[in-house]
C-alpha atoms as a PDB file:
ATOM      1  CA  UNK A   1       0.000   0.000   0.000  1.00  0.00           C
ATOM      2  CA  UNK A   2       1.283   3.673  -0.812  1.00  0.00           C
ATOM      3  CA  UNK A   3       2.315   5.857   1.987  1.00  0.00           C
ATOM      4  CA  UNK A   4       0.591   9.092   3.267  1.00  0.00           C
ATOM      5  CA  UNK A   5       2.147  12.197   3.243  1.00  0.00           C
ATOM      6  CA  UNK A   6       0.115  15.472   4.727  1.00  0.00           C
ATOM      7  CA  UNK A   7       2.017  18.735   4.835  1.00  0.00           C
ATOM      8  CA  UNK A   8       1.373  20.864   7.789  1.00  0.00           C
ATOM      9  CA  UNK A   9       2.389  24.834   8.247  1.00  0.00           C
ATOM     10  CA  UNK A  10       2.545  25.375  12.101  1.00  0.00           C
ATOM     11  CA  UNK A  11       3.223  23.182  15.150  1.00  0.00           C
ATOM     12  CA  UNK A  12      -0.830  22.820  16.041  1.00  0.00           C
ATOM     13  CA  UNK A  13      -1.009  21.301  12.865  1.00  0.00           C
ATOM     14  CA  UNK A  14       2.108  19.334  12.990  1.00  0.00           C
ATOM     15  CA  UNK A  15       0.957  17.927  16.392  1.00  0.00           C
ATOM     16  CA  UNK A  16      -2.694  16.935  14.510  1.00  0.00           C
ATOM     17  CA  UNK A  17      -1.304  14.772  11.734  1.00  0.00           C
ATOM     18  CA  UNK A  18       1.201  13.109  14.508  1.00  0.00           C
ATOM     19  CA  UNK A  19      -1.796  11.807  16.099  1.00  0.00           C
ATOM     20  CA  UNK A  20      -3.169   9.970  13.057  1.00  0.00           C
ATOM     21  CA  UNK A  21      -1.723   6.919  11.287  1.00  0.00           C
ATOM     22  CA  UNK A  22       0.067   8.830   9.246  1.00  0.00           C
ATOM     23  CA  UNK A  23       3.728   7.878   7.626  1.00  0.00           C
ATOM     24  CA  UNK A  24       5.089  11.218   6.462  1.00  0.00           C
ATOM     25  CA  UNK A  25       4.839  14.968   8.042  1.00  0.00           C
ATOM     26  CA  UNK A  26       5.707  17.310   5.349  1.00  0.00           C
ATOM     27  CA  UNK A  27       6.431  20.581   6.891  1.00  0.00           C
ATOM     28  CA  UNK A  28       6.099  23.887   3.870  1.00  0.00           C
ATOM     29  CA  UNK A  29       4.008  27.546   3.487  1.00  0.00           C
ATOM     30  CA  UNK A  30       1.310  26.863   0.836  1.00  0.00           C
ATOM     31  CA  UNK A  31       0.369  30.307   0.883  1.00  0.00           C
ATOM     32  CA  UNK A  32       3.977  31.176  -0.779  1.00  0.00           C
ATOM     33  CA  UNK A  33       4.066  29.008  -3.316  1.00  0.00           C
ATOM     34  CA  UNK A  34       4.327  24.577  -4.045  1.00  0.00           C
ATOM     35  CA  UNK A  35       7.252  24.385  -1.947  1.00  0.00           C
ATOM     36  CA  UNK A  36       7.881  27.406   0.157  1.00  0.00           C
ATOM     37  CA  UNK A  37       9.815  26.692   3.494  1.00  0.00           C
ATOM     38  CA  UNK A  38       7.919  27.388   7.052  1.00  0.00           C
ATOM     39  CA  UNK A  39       9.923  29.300   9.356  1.00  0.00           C
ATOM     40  CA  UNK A  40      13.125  27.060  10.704  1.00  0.00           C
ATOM     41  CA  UNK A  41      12.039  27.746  14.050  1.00  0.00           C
ATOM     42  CA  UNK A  42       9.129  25.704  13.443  1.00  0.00           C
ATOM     43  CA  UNK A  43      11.514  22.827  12.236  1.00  0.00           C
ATOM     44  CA  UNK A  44      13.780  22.675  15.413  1.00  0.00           C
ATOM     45  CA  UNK A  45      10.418  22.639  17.572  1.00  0.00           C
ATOM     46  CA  UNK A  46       9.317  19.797  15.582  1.00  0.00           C
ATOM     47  CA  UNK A  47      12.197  17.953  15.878  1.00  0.00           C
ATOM     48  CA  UNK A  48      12.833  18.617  19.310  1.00  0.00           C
ATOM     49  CA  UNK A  49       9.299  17.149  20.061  1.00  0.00           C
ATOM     50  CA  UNK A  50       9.895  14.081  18.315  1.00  0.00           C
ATOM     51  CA  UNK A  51      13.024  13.403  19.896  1.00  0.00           C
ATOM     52  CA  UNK A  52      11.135  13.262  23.667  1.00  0.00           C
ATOM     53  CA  UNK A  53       9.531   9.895  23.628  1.00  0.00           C
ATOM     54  CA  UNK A  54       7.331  11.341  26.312  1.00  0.00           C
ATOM     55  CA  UNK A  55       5.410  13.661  24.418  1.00  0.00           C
ATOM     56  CA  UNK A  56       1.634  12.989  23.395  1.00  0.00           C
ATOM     57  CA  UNK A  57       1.424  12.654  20.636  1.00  0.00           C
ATOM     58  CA  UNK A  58       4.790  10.923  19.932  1.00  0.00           C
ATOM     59  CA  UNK A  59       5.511  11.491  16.689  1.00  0.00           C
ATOM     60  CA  UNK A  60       6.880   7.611  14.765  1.00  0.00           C
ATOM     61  CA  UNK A  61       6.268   9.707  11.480  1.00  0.00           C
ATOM     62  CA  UNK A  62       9.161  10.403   9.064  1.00  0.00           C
ATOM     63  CA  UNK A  63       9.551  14.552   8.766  1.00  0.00           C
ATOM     64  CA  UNK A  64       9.908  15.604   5.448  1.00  0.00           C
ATOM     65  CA  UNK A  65      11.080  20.056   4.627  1.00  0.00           C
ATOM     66  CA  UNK A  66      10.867  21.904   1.430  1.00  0.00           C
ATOM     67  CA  UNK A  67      13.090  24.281   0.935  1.00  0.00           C
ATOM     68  CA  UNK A  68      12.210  26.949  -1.592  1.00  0.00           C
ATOM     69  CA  UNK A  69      12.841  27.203  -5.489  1.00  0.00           C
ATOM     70  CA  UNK A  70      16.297  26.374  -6.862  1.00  0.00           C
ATOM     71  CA  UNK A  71      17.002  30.660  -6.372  1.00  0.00           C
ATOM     72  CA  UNK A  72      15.929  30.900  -2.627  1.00  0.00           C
ATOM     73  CA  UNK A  73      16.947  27.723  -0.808  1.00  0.00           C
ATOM     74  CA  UNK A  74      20.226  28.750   0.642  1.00  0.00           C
ATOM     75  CA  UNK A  75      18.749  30.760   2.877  1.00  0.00           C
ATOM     76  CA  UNK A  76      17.418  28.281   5.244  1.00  0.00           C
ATOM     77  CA  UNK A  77      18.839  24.726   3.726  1.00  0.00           C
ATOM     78  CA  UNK A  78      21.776  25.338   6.530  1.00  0.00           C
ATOM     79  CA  UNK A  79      18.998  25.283   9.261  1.00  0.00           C
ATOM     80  CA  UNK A  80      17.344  22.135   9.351  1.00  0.00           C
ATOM     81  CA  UNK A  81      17.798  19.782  11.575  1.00  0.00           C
ATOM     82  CA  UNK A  82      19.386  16.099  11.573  1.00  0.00           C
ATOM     83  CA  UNK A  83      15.691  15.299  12.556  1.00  0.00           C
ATOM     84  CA  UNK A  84      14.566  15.686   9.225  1.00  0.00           C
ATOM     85  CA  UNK A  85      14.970  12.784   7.112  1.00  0.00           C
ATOM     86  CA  UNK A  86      13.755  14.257   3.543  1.00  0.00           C
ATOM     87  CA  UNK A  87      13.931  17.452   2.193  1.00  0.00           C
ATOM     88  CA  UNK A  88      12.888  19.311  -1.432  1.00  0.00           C
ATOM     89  CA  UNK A  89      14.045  21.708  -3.565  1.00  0.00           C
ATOM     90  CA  UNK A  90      11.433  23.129  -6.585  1.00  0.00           C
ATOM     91  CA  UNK A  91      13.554  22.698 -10.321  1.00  0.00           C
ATOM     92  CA  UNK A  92      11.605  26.268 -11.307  1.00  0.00           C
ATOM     93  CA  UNK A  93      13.863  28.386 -13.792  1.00  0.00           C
ATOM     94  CA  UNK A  94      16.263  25.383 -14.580  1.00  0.00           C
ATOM     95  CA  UNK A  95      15.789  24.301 -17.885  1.00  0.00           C
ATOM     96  CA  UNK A  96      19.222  22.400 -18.398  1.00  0.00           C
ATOM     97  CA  UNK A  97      19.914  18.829 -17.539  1.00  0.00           C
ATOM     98  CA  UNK A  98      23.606  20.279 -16.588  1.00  0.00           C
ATOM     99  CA  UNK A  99      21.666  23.011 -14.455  1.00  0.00           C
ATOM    100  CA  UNK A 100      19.291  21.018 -12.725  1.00  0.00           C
ATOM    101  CA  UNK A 101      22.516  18.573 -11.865  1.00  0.00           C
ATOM    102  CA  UNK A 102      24.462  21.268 -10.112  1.00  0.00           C
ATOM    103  CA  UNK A 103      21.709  22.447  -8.332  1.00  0.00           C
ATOM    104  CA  UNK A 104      21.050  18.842  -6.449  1.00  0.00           C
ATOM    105  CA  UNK A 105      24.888  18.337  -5.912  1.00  0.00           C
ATOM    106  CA  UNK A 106      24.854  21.813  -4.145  1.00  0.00           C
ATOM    107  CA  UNK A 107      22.001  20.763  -2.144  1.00  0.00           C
ATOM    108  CA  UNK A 108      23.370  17.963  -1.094  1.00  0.00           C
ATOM    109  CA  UNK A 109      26.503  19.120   0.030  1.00  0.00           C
ATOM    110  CA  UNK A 110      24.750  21.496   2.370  1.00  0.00           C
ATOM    111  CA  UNK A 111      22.090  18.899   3.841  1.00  0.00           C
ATOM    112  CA  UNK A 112      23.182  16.954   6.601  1.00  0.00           C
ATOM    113  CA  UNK A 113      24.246  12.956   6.069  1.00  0.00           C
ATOM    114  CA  UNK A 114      21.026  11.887   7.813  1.00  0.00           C
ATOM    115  CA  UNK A 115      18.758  14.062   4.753  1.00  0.00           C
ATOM    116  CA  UNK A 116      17.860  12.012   1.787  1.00  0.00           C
ATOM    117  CA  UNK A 117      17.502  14.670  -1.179  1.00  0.00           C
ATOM    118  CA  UNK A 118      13.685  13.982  -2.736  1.00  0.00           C
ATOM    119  CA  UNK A 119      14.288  15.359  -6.795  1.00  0.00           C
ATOM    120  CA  UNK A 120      11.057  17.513  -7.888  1.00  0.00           C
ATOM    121  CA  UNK A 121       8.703  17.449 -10.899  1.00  0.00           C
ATOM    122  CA  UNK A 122       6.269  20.069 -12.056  1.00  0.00           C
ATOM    123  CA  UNK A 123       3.618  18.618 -14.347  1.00  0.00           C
ATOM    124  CA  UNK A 124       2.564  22.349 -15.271  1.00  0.00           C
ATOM    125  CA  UNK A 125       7.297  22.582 -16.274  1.00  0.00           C
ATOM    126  CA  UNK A 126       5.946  25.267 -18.732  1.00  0.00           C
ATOM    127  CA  UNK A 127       4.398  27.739 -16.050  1.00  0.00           C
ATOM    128  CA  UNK A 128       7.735  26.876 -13.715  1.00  0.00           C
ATOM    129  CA  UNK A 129      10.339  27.569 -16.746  1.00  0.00           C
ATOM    130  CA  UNK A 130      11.806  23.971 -15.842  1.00  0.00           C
ATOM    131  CA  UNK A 131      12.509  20.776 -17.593  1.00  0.00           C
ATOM    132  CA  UNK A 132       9.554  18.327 -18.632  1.00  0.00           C
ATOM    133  CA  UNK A 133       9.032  15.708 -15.629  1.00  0.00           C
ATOM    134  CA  UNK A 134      10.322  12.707 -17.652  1.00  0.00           C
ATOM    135  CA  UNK A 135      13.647  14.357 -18.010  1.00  0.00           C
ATOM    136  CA  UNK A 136      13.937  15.187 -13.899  1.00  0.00           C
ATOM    137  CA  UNK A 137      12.957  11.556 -13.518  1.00  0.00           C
ATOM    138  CA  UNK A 138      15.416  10.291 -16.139  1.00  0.00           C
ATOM    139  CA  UNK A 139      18.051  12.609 -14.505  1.00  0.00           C
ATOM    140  CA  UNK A 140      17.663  11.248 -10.782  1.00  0.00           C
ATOM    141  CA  UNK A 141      17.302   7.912 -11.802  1.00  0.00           C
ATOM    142  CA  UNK A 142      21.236   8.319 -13.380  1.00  0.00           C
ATOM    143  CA  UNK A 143      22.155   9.720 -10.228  1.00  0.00           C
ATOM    144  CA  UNK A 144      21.254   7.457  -8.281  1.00  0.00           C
ATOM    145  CA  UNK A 145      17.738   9.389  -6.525  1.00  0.00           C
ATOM    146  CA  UNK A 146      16.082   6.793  -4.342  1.00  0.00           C
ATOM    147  CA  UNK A 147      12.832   8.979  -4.625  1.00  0.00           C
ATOM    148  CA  UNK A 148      10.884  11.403  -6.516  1.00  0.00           C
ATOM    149  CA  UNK A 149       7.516  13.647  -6.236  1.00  0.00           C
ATOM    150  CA  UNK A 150       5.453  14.750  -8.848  1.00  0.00           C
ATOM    151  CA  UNK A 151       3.749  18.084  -8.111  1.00  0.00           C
ATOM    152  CA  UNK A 152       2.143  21.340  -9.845  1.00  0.00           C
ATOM    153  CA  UNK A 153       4.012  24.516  -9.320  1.00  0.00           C
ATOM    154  CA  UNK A 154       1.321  26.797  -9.921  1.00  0.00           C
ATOM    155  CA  UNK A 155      -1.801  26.525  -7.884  1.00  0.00           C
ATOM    156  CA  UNK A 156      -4.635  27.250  -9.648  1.00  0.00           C
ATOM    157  CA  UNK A 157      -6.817  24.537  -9.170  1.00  0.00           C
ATOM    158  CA  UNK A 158      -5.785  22.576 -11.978  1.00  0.00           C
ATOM    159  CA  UNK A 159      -4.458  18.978 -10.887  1.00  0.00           C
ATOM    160  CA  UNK A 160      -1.483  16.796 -12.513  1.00  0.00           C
ATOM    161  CA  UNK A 161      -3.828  15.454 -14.460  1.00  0.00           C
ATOM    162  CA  UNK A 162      -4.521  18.529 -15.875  1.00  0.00           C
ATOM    163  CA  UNK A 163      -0.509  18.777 -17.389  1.00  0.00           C
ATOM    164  CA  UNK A 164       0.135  15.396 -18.011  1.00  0.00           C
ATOM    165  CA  UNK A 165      -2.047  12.646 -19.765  1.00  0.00           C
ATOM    166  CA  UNK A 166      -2.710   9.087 -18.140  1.00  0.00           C
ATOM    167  CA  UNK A 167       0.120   7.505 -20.308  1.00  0.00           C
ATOM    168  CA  UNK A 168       2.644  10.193 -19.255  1.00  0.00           C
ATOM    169  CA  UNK A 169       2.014   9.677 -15.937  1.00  0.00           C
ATOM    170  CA  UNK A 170       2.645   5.688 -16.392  1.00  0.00           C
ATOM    171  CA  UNK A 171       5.592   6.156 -18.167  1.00  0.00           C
ATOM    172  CA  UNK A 172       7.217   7.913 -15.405  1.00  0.00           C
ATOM    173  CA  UNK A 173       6.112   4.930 -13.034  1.00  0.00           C
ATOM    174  CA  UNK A 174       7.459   2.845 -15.483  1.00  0.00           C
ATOM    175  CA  UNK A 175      10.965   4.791 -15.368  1.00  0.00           C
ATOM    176  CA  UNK A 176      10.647   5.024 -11.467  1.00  0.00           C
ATOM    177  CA  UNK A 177       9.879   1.220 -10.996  1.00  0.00           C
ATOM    178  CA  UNK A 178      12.361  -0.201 -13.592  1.00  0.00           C
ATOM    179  CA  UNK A 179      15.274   1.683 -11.713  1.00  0.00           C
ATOM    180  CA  UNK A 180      13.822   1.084  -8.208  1.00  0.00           C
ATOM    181  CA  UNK A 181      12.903   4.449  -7.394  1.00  0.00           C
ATOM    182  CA  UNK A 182      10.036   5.531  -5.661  1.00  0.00           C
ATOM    183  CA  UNK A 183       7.628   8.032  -7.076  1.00  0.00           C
ATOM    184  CA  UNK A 184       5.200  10.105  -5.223  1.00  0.00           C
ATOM    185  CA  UNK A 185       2.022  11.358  -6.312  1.00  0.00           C
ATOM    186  CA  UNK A 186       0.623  15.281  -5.863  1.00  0.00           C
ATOM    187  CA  UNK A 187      -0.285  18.359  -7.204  1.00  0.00           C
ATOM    188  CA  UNK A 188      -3.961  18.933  -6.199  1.00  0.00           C
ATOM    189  CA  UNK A 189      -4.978  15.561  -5.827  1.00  0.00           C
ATOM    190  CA  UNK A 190      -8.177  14.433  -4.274  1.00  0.00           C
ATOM    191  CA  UNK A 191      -9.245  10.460  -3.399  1.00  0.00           C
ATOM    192  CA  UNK A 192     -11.656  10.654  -6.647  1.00  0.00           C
ATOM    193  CA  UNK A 193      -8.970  11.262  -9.237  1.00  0.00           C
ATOM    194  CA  UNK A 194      -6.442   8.900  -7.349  1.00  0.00           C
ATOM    195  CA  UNK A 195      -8.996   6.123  -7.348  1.00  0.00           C
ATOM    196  CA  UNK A 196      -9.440   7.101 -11.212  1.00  0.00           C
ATOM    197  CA  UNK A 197      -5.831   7.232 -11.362  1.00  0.00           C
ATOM    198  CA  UNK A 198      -6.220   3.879  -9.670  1.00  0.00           C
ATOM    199  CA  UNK A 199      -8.094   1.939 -12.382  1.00  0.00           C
ATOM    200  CA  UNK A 200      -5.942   3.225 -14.985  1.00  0.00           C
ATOM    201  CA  UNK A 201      -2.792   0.986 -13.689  1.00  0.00           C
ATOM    202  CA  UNK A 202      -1.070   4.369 -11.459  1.00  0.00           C
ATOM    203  CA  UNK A 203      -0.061   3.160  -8.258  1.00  0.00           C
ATOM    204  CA  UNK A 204       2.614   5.671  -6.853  1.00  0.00           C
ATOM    205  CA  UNK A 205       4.536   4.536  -3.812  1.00  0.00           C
ATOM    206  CA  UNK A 206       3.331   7.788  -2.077  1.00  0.00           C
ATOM    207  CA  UNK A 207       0.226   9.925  -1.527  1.00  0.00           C
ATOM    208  CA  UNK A 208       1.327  13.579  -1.168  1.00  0.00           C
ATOM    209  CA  UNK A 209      -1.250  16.204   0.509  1.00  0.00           C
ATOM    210  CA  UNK A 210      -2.589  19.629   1.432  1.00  0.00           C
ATOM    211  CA  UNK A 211      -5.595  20.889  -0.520  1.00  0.00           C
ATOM    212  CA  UNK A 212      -7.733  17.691  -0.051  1.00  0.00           C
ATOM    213  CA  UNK A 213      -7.196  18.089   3.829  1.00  0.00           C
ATOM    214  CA  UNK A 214      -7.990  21.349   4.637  1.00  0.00           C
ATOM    215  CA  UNK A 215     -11.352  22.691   5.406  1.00  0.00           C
ATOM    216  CA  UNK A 216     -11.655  24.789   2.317  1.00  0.00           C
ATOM    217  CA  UNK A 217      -8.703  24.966  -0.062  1.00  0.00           C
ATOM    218  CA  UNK A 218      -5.132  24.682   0.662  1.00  0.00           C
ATOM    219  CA  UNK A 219      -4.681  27.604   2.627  1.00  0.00           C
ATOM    220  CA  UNK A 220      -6.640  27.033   5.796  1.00  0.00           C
ATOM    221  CA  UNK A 221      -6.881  24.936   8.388  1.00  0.00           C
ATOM    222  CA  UNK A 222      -6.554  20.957   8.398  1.00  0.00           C
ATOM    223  CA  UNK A 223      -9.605  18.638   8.817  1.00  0.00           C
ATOM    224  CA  UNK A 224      -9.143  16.347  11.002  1.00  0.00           C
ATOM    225  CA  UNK A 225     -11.999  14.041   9.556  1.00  0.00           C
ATOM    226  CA  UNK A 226     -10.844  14.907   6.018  1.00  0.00           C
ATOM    227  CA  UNK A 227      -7.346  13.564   7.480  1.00  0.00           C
ATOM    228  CA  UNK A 228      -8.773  10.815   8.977  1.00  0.00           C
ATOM    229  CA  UNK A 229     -10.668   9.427   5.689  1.00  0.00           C
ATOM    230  CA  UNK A 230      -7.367   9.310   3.647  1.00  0.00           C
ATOM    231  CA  UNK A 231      -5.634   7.382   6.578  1.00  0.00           C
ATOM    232  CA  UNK A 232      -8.692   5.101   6.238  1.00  0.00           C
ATOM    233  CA  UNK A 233      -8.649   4.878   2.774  1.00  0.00           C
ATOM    234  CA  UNK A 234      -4.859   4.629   1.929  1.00  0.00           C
ATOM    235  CA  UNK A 235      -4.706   1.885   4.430  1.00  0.00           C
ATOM    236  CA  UNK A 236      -7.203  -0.247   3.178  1.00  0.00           C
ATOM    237  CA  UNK A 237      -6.420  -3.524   3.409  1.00  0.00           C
ATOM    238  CA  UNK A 238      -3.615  -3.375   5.982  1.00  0.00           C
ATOM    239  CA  UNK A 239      -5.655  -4.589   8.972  1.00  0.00           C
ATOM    240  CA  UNK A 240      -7.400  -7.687   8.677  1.00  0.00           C
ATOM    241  CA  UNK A 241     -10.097  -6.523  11.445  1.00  0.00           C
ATOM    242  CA  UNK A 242     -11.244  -3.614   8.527  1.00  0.00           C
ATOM    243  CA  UNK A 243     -14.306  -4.891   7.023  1.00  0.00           C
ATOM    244  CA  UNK A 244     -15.825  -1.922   5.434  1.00  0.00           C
ATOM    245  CA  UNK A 245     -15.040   1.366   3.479  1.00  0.00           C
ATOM    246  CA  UNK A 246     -15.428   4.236   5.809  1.00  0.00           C
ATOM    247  CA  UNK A 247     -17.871   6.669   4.392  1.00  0.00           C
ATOM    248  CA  UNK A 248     -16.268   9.938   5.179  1.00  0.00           C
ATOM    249  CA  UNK A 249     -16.734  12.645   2.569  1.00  0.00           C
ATOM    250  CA  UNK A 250     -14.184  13.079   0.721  1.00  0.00           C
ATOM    251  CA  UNK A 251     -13.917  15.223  -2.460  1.00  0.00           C
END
């Protein structure tokens, strides 16, 4: 089964999602952009939370950070802590393979040993002035990427599915599974189009969300029972006591 990733923008929220079965806390601003950085302060509480086993909630998810735009991370990529086991940079304005390649080896350099590098693909790579996701993916599969996430940088409403037709999308699952890489799925994505996506043979190794969360739109606050359904529904089949579908609304 894929695994859930929520993305929260404060501690309250961070502390919400820890409560829930719920395999990856993605920490980011969505009102500044697809991968806008929260303030570091907010990643050294975090971290300093999950590293008392005493706390409720404890916190057994993996923490994930973006980190800006390939023009803005350096200002914070220095500050996160060893806590943090992923961490993103957004490809916008690179439209070079040699570019793009400099830009993750300069990450890397400045992430700590314990922060895996996740390489980024924009479905919408027009509107972010970046390279076409099947050349990212062929890129970090040559370098040796263990993971990457396809997103939208511009958030409009329009999903991946929007950008990218059903056999585009396969053929970077194809890419990702042949070179064992995993592939995670986002950009405005609700249960309905990844049950759609479902049927037509996707099946990404990872869930990635905000929008489908929140009360109303990306921007505000988390629901808890929205939250709860894609928990439910993610991890269907992974306890044999389930027995039926939980009928949460979800859009």
């Amino acid at each position: 089964m894929p695994d859930l990733l929520i993305s929260v923008r404060s501690f309250v929220e961070y502390q919400t999602v820890a409560a829930e079965a719920v395999e990856m806390i993605d920490f980011k601003e969505p009102r500044n952009g697809p991968l806008s950085p929260v303030d570091p302060s907010l990643w050294h509480r975090a971290a300093a939370w999950k590293r008392n086993p005493t706390n409720i909630p404890s916190v057994s998810a993996t923490l994930s950070a973006a980190l800006g735009e390939s023009n803005d991370y350096r200002a914070v990529v220095d500050k996160l802590p060893k806590e943090f086991e992923f961490a993103k940079v957004g490809p916008s304005g690179i439209e070079s393979r040699d570019r793009l390649e400099q830009l993750w080896e300069a990450v890397r350099r400045r992430l700590m040993a314990t922060t895996e590098l996740v390489a980024v693909a924009y479905a919408d790579h027009s509107a972010a002035q970046c390279l076409k996701p099947i050349e990212i993916f062929e890129l970090a599969r040559h370098l040796g990427f263990r993971r990457c996430l396809l997103d939208t940088f511009s958030k409009t409403g329009k999903t991946t599915f929007d950008h990218l037709s059903i056999q585009e999308i396969l053929e970077l699952q194809r890419l990702s599974c042949e070179s064992g890489m995993k592939w995670g799925l986002a950009g405005s994505l609700t249960w309905k189009l990844a049950q759609q996506a479902c049927r037509e043979g996707i099946h990404p190794d990872c869930y990635a969300l905000r929008g489908d969360v929140c009360s109303v739109g990306r921007t505000s606050d988390l629901s808890i029972e929205r939250i709860r359904a894609w928990v439910s529904k993610v991890g269907w089949g992974k306890s044999p006591q389930a027995t039926q579908t939980p009928q949460l609304p979800l859009r």
